[in-house]
C-alpha atoms as a PDB file:
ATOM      1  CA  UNK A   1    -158.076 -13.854 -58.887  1.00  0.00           C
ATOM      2  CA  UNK A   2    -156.939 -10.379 -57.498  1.00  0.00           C
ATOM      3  CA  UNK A   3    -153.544  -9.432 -56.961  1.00  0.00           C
ATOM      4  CA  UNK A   4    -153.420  -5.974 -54.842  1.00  0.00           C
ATOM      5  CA  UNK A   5    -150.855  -4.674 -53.075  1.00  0.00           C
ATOM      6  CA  UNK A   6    -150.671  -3.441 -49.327  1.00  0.00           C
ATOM      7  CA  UNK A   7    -147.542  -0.824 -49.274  1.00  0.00           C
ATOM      8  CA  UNK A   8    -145.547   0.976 -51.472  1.00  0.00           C
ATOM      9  CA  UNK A   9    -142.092  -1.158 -51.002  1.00  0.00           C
ATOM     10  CA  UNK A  10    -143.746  -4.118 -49.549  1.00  0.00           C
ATOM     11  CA  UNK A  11    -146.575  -7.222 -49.385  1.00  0.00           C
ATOM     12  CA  UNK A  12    -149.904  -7.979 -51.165  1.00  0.00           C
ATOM     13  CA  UNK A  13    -153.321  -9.544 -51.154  1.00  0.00           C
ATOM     14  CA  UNK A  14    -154.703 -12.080 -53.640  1.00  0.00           C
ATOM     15  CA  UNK A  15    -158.538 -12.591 -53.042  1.00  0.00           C
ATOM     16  CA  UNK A  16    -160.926 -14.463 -55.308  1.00  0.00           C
ATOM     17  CA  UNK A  17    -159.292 -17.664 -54.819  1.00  0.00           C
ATOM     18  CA  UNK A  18    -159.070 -21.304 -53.600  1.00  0.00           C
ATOM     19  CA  UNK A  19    -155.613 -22.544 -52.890  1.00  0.00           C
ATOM     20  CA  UNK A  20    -156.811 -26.467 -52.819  1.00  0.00           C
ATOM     21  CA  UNK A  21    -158.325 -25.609 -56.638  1.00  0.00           C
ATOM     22  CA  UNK A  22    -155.512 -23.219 -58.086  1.00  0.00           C
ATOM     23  CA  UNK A  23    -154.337 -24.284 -61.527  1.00  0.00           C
ATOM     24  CA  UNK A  24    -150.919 -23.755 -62.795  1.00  0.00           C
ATOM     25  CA  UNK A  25    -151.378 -20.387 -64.123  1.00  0.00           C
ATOM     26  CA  UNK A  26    -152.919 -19.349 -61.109  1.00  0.00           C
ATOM     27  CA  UNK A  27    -149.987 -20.526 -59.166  1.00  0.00           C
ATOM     28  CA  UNK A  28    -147.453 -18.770 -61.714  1.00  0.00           C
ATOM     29  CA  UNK A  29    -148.790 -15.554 -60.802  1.00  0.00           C
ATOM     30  CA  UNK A  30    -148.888 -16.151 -56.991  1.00  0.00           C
ATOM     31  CA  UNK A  31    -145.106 -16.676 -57.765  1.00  0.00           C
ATOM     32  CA  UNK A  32    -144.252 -13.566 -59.786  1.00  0.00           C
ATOM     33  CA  UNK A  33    -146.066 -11.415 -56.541  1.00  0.00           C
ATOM     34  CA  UNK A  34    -144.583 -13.237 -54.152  1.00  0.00           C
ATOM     35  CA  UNK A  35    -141.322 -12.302 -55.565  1.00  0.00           C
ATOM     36  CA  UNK A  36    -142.280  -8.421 -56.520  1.00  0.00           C
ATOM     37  CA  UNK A  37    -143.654  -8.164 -53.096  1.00  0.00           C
ATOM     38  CA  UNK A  38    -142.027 -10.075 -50.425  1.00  0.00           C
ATOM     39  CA  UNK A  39    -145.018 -11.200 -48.394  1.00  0.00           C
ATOM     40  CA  UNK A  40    -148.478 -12.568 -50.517  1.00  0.00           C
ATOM     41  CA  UNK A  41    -151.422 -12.580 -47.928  1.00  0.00           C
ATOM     42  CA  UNK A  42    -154.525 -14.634 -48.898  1.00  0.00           C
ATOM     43  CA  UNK A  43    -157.502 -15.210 -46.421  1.00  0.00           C
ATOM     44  CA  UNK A  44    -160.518 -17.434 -45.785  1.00  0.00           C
ATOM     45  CA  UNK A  45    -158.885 -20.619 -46.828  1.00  0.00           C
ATOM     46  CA  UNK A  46    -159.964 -24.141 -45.436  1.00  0.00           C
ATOM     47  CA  UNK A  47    -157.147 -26.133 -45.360  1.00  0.00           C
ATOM     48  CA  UNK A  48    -156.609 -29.603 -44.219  1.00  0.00           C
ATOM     49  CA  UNK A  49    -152.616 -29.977 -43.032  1.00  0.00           C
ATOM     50  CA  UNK A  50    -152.187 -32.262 -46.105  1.00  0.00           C
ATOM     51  CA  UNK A  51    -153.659 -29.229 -48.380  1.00  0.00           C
ATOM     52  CA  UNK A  52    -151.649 -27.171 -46.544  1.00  0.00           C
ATOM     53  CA  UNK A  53    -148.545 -29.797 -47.625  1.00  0.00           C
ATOM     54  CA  UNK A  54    -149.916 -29.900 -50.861  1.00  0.00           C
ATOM     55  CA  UNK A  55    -149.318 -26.436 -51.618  1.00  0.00           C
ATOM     56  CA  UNK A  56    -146.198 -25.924 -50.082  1.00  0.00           C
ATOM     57  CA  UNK A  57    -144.539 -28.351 -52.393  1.00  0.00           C
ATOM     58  CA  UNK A  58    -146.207 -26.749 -55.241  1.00  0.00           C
ATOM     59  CA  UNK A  59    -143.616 -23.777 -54.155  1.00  0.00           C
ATOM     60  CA  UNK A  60    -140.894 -26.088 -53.324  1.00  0.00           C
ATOM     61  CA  UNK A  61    -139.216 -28.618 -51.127  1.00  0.00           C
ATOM     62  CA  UNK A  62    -139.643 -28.724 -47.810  1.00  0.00           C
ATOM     63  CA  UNK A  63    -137.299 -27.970 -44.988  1.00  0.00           C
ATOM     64  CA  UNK A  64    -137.909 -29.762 -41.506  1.00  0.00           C
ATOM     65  CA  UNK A  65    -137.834 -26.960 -38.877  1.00  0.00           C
ATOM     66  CA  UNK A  66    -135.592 -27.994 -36.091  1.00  0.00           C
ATOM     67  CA  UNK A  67    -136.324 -26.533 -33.121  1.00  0.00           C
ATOM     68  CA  UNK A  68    -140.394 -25.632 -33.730  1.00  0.00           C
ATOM     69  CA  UNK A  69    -142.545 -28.697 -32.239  1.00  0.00           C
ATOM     70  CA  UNK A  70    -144.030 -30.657 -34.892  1.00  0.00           C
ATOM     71  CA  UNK A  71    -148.074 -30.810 -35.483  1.00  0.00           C
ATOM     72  CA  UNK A  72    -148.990 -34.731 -34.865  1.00  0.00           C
ATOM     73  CA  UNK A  73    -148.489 -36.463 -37.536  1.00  0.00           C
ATOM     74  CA  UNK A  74    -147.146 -34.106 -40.444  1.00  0.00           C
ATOM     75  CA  UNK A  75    -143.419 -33.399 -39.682  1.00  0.00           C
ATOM     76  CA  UNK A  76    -143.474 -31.027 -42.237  1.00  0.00           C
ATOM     77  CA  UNK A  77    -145.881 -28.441 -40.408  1.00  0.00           C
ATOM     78  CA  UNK A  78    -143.884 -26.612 -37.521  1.00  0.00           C
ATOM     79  CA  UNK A  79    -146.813 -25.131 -34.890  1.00  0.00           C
ATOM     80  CA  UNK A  80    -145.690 -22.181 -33.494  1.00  0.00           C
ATOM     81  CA  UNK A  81    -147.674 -21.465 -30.799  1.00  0.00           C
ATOM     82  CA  UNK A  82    -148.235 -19.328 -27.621  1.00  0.00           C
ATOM     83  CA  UNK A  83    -150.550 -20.729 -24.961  1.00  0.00           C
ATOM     84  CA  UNK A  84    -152.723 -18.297 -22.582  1.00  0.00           C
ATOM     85  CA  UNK A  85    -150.607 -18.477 -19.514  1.00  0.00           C
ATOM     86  CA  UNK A  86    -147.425 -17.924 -21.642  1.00  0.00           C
ATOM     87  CA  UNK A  87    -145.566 -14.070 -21.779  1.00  0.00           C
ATOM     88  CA  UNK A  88    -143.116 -15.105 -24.266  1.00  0.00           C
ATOM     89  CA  UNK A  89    -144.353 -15.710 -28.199  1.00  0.00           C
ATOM     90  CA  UNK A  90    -141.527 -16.966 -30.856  1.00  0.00           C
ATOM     91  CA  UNK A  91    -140.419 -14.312 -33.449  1.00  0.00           C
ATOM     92  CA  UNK A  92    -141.107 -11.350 -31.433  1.00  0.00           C
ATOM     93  CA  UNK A  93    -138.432  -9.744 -32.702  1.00  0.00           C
ATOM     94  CA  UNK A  94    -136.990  -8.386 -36.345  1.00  0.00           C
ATOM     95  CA  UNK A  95    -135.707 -11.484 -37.995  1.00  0.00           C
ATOM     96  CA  UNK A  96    -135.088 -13.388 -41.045  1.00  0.00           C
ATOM     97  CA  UNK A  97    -135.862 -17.404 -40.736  1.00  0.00           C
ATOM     98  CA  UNK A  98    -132.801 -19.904 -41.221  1.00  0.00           C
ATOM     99  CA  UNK A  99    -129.929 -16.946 -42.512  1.00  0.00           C
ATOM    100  CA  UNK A 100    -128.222 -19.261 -39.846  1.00  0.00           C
ATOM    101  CA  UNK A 101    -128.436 -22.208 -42.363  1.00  0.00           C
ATOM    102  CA  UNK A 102    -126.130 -23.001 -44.573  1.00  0.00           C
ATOM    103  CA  UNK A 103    -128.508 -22.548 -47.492  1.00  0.00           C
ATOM    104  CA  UNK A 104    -131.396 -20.272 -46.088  1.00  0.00           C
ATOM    105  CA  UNK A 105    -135.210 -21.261 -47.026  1.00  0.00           C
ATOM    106  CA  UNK A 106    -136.390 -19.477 -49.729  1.00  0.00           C
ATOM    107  CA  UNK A 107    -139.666 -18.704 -47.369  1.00  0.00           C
ATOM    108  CA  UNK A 108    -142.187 -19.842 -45.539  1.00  0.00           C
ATOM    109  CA  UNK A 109    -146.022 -20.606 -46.058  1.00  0.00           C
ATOM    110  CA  UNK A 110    -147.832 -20.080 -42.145  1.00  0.00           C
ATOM    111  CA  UNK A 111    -151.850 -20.721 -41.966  1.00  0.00           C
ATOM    112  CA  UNK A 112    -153.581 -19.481 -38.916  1.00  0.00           C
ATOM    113  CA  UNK A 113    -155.419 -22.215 -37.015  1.00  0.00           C
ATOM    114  CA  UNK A 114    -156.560 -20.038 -33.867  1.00  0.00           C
ATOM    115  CA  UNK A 115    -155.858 -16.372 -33.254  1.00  0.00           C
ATOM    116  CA  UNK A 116    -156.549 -13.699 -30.207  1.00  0.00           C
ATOM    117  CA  UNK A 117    -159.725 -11.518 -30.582  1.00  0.00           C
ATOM    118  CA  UNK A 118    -156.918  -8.351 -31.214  1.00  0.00           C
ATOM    119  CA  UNK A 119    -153.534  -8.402 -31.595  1.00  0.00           C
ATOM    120  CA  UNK A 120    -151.146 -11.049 -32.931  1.00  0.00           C
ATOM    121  CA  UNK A 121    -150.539  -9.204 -36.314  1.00  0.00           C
ATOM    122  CA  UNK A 122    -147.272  -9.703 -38.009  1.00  0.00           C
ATOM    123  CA  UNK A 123    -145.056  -7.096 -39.464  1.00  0.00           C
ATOM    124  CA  UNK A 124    -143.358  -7.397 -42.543  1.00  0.00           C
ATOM    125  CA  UNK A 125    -140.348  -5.238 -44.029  1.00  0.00           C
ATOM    126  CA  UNK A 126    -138.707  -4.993 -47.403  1.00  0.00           C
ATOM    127  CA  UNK A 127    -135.026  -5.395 -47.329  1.00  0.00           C
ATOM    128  CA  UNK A 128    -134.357  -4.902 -51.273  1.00  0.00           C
ATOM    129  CA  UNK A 129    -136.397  -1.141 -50.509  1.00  0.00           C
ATOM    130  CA  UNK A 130    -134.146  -0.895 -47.725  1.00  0.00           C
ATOM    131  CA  UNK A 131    -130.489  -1.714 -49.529  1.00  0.00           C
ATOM    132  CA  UNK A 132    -132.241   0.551 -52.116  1.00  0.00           C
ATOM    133  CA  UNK A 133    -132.783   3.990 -49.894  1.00  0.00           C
ATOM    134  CA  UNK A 134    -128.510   3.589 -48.817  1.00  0.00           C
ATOM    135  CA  UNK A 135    -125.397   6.083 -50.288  1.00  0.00           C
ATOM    136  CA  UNK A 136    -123.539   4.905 -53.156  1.00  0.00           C
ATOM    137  CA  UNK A 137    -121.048   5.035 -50.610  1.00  0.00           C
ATOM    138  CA  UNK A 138    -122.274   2.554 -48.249  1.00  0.00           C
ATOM    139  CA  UNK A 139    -124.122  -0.112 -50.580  1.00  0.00           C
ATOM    140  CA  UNK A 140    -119.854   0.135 -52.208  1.00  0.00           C
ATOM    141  CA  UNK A 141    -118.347  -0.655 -48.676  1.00  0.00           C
ATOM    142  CA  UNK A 142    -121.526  -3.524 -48.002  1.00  0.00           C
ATOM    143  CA  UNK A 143    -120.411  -5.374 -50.990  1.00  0.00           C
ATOM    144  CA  UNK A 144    -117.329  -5.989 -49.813  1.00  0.00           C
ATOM    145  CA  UNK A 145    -118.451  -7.732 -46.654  1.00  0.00           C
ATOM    146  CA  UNK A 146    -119.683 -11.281 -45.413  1.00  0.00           C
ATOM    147  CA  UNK A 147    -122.013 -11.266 -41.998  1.00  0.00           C
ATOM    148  CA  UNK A 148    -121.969 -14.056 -39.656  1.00  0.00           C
ATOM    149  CA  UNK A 149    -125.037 -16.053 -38.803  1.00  0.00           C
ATOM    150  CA  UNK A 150    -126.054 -18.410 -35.911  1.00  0.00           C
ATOM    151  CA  UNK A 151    -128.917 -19.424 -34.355  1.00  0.00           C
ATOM    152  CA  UNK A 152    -126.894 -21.028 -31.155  1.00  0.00           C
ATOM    153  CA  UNK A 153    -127.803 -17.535 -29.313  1.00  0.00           C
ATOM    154  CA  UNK A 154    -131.182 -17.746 -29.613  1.00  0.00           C
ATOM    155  CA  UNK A 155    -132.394 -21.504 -29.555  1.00  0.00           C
ATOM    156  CA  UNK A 156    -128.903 -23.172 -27.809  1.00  0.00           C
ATOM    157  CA  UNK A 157    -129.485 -25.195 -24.320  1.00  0.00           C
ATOM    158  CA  UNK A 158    -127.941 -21.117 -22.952  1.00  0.00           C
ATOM    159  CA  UNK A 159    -129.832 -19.548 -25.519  1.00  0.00           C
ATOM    160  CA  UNK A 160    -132.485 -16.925 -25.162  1.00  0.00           C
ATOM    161  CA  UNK A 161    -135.896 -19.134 -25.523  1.00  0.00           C
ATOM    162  CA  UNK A 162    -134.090 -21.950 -22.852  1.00  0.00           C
ATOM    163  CA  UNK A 163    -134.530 -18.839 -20.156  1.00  0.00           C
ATOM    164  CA  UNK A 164    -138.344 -18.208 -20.876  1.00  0.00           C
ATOM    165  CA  UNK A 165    -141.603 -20.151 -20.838  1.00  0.00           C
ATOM    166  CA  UNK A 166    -141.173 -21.108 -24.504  1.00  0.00           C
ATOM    167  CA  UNK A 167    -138.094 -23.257 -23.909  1.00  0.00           C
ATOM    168  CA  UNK A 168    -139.544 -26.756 -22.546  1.00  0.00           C
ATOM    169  CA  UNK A 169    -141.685 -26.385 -25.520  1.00  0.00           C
ATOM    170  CA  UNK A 170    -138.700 -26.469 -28.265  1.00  0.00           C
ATOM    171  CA  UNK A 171    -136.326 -28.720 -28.964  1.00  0.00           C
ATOM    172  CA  UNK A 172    -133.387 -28.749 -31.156  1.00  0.00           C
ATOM    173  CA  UNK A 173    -131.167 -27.059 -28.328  1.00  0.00           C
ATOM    174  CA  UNK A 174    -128.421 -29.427 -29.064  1.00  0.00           C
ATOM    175  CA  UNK A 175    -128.301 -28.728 -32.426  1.00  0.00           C
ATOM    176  CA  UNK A 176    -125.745 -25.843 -33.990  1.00  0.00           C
ATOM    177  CA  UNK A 177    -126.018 -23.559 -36.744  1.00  0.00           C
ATOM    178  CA  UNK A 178    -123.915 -21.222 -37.955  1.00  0.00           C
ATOM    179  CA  UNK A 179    -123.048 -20.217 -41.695  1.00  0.00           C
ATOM    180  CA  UNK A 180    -121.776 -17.068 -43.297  1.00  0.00           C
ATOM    181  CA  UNK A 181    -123.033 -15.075 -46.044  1.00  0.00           C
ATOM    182  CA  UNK A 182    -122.958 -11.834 -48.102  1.00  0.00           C
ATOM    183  CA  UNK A 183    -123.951  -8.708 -46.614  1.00  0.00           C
ATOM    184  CA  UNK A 184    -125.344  -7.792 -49.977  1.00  0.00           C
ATOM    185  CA  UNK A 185    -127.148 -10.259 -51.804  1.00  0.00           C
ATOM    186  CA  UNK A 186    -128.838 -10.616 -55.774  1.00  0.00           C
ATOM    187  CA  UNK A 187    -131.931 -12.189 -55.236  1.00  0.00           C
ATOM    188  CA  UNK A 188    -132.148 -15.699 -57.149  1.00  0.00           C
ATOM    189  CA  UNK A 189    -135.295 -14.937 -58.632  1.00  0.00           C
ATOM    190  CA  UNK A 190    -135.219 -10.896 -59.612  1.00  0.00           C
ATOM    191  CA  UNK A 191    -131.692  -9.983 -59.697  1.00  0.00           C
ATOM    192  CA  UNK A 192    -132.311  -7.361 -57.094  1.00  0.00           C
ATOM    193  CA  UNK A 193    -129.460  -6.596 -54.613  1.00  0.00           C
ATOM    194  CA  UNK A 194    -131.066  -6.946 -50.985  1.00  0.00           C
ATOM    195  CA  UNK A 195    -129.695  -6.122 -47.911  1.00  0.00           C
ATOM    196  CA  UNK A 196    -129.130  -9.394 -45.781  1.00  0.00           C
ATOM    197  CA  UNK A 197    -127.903  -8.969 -41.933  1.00  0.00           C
ATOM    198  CA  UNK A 198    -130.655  -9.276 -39.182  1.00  0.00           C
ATOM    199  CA  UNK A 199    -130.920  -7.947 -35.845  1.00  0.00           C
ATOM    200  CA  UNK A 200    -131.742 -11.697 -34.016  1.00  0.00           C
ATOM    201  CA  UNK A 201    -129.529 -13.970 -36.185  1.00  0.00           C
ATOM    202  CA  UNK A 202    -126.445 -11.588 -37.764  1.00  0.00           C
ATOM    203  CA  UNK A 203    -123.849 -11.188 -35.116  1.00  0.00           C
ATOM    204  CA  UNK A 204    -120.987  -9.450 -36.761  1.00  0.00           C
ATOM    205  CA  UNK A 205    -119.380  -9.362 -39.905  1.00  0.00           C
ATOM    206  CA  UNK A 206    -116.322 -11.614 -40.982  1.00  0.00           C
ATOM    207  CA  UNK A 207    -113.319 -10.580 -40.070  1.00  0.00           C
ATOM    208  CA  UNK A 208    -114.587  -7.819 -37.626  1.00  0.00           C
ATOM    209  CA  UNK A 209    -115.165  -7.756 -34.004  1.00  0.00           C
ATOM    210  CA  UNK A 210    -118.714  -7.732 -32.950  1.00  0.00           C
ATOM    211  CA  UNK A 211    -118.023  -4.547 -31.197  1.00  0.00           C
ATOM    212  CA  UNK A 212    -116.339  -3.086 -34.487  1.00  0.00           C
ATOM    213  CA  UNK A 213    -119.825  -4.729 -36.347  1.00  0.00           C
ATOM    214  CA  UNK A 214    -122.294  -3.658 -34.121  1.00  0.00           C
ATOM    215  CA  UNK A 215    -122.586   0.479 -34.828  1.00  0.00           C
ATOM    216  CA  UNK A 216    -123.027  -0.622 -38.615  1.00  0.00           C
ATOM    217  CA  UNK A 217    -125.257  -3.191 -38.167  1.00  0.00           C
ATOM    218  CA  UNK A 218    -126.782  -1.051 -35.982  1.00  0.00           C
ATOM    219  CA  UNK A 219    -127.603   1.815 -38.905  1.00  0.00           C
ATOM    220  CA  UNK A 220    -128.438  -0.975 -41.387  1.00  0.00           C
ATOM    221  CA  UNK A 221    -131.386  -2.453 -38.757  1.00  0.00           C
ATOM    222  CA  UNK A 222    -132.318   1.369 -37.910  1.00  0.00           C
ATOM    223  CA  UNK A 223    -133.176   1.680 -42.079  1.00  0.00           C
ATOM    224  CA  UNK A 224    -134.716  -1.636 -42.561  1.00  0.00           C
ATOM    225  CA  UNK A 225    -137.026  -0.863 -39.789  1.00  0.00           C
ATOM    226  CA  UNK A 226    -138.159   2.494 -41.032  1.00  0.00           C
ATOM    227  CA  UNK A 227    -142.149   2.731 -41.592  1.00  0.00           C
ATOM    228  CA  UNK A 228    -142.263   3.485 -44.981  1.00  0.00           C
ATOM    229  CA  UNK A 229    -140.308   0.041 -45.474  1.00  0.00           C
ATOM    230  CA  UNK A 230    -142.790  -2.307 -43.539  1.00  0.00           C
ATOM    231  CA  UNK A 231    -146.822  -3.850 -44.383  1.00  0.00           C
ATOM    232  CA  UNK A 232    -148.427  -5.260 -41.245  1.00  0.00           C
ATOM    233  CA  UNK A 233    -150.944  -8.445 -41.766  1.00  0.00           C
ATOM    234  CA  UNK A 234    -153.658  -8.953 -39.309  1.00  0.00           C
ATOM    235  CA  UNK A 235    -155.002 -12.527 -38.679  1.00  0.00           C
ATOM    236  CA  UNK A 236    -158.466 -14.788 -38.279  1.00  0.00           C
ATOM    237  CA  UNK A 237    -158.533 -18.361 -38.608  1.00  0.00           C
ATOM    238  CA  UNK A 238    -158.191 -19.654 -42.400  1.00  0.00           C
ATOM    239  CA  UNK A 239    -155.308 -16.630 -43.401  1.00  0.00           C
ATOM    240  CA  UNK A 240    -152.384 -17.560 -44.683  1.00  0.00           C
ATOM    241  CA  UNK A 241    -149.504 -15.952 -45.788  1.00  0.00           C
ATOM    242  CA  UNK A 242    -146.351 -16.583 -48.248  1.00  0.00           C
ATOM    243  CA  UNK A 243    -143.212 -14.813 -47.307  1.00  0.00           C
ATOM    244  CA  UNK A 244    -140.159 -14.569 -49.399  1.00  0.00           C
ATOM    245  CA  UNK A 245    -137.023 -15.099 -46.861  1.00  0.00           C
ATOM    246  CA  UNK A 246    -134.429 -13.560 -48.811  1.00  0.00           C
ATOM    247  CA  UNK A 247    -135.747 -10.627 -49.624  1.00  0.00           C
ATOM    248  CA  UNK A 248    -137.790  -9.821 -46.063  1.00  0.00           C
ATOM    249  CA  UNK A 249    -137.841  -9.320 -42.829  1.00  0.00           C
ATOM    250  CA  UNK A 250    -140.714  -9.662 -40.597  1.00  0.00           C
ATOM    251  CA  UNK A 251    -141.676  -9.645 -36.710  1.00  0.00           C
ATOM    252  CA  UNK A 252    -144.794 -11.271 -34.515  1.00  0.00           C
ATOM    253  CA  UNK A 253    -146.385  -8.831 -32.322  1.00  0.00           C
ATOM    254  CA  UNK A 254    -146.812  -9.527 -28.633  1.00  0.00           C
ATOM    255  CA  UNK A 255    -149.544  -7.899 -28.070  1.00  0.00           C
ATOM    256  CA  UNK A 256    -152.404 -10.510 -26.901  1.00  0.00           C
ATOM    257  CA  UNK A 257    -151.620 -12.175 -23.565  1.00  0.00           C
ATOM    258  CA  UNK A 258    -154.126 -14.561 -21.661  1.00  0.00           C
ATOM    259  CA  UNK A 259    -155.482 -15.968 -25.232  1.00  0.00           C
ATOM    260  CA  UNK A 260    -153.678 -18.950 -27.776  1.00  0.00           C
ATOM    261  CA  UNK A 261    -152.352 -17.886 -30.726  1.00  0.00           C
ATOM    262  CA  UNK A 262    -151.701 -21.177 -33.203  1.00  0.00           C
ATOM    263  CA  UNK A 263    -150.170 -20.886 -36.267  1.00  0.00           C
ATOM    264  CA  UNK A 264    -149.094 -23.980 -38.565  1.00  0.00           C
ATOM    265  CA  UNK A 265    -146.109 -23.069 -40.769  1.00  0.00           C
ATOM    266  CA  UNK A 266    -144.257 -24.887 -43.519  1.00  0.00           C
ATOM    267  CA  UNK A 267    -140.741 -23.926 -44.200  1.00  0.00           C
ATOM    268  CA  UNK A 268    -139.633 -23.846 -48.157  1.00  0.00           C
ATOM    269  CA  UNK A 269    -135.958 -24.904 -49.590  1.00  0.00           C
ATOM    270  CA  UNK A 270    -134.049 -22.329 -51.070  1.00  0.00           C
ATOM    271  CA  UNK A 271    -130.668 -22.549 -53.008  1.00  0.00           C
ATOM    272  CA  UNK A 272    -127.218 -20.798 -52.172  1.00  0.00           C
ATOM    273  CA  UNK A 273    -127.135 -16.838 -52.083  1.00  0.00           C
ATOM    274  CA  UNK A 274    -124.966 -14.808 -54.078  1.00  0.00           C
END
């Protein structure tokens, strides 16, 4: 196996293995670049949805997704999906998964069943690199603040997907989420301090108006989505890639209308943040 990574501040690429045969070493060191890189990217895999199961819960347990339609049989193994007729794709903007949730995944694990001829690539960014590049003075005045979270904005019956040609195929819309965490969190894992607001779930911070919030968040997304922060992963059929949710964000490109784009993904527990 071959660890390599993509960016400076953020992803990598293990080639020279089999997921389905990986022994426990193997897996130990998937873990340990997972969490020095954010995003681990491994292609050409042939995976059943029970090896893709398999392998998730070698990382963890396994949250149900609640508003991503389920694949058959495996409740575990959200599709998200964008059919050829459809404008709309889900993620297409900078986000974190679950910071609405009272105790956010730790990450997800997403395999690509069918992808466009171009496009469809994801973008990743490194919030710890981000947190990292701030003043003295700012990362001080962060650590004194908690950020709201929600998802009710974006996946409520009123919510943003209910108004587009995604929204008959989600469900959940009943369902509310809101929780509220540090703006400045240690990661469980490293100890590193990561920034942890997001421009599609955050929506102000406690104790603060969301028009006092907003020009602050507003600076912290402007940083997190600098360039030199980000690794972009392009797709075929048999990739799959492990993303570390506390530490990253990342975004779907929708770039590749009038084709499918299928991806099966598997969401991982994580434990309180600090």
């Amino acid at each position: 196996m071959h660890i390599q990574p993509i960016t400076d501040h953020c992803g990598a690429e293990a080639s020279g293995i089999d997921l389905k045969t990986l022994d426990d070493a193997g897996m130990d060191a998937l873990k340990a670049a997972l969490f020095e890189n954010g995003v681990l990217f491994v292609r050409d895999q042939e995976l059943t949805p029970e090896d893709h199961i398999a392998f998730a819960r070698r990382w963890g347990d396994i949250d149900i997704n609640n508003y991503f339609p389920a694949n058959g049989g495996h409740p575990e193994i959200a599709e998200v999906r964008k059919a050829e007729a459809q404008t709309t794709n889900i993620g297409g903007g900078w986000h974190t998964d679950h910071s609405y949730d009272q105790v956010p995944a730790m990450g997800s694990i997403l395999l690509a069943r069918e992808t466009p001829p171009t496009g469809g690539d994801t973008l990743f960014s490194s919030l710890g690199a981000a947190y990292d590049s701030l003043s003295d003075g700012l990362k001080a005045t962060l650590e004194t603040l908690r950020a709201v979270h929600s998802a009710d904005h974006i996946y409520g019956e009123d919510g943003i997907y209910a108004k587009t040609d995604q929204g008959a195929d989600l469900k959940g819309q009943d369902i509310s989420a809101n929780a509220v965490h540090p703006a400045v969190i240690r990661h469980p894992v490293t100890g590193r301090k990561i920034l942890y607001v997001n421009p599609a779930f955050t929506l102000h911070f406690e104790g603060w108006t969301r028009e006092e919030s907003m020009p602050l968040l507003a600076y912290l997304y402007s940083v997190a989505m600098r360039p030199e922060f980000h690794c972009r992963l392009q797709w075929a059929p048999g990739s799959l890639a492990v993303w570390d949710n506390r530490s990253t964000w990342h975004l779907a490109m929708n770039d590749y209308h009038g084709h499918r784009r299928l991806m099966h993904r598997i969401t991982i527990s994580g434990v309180p943040l600090v």
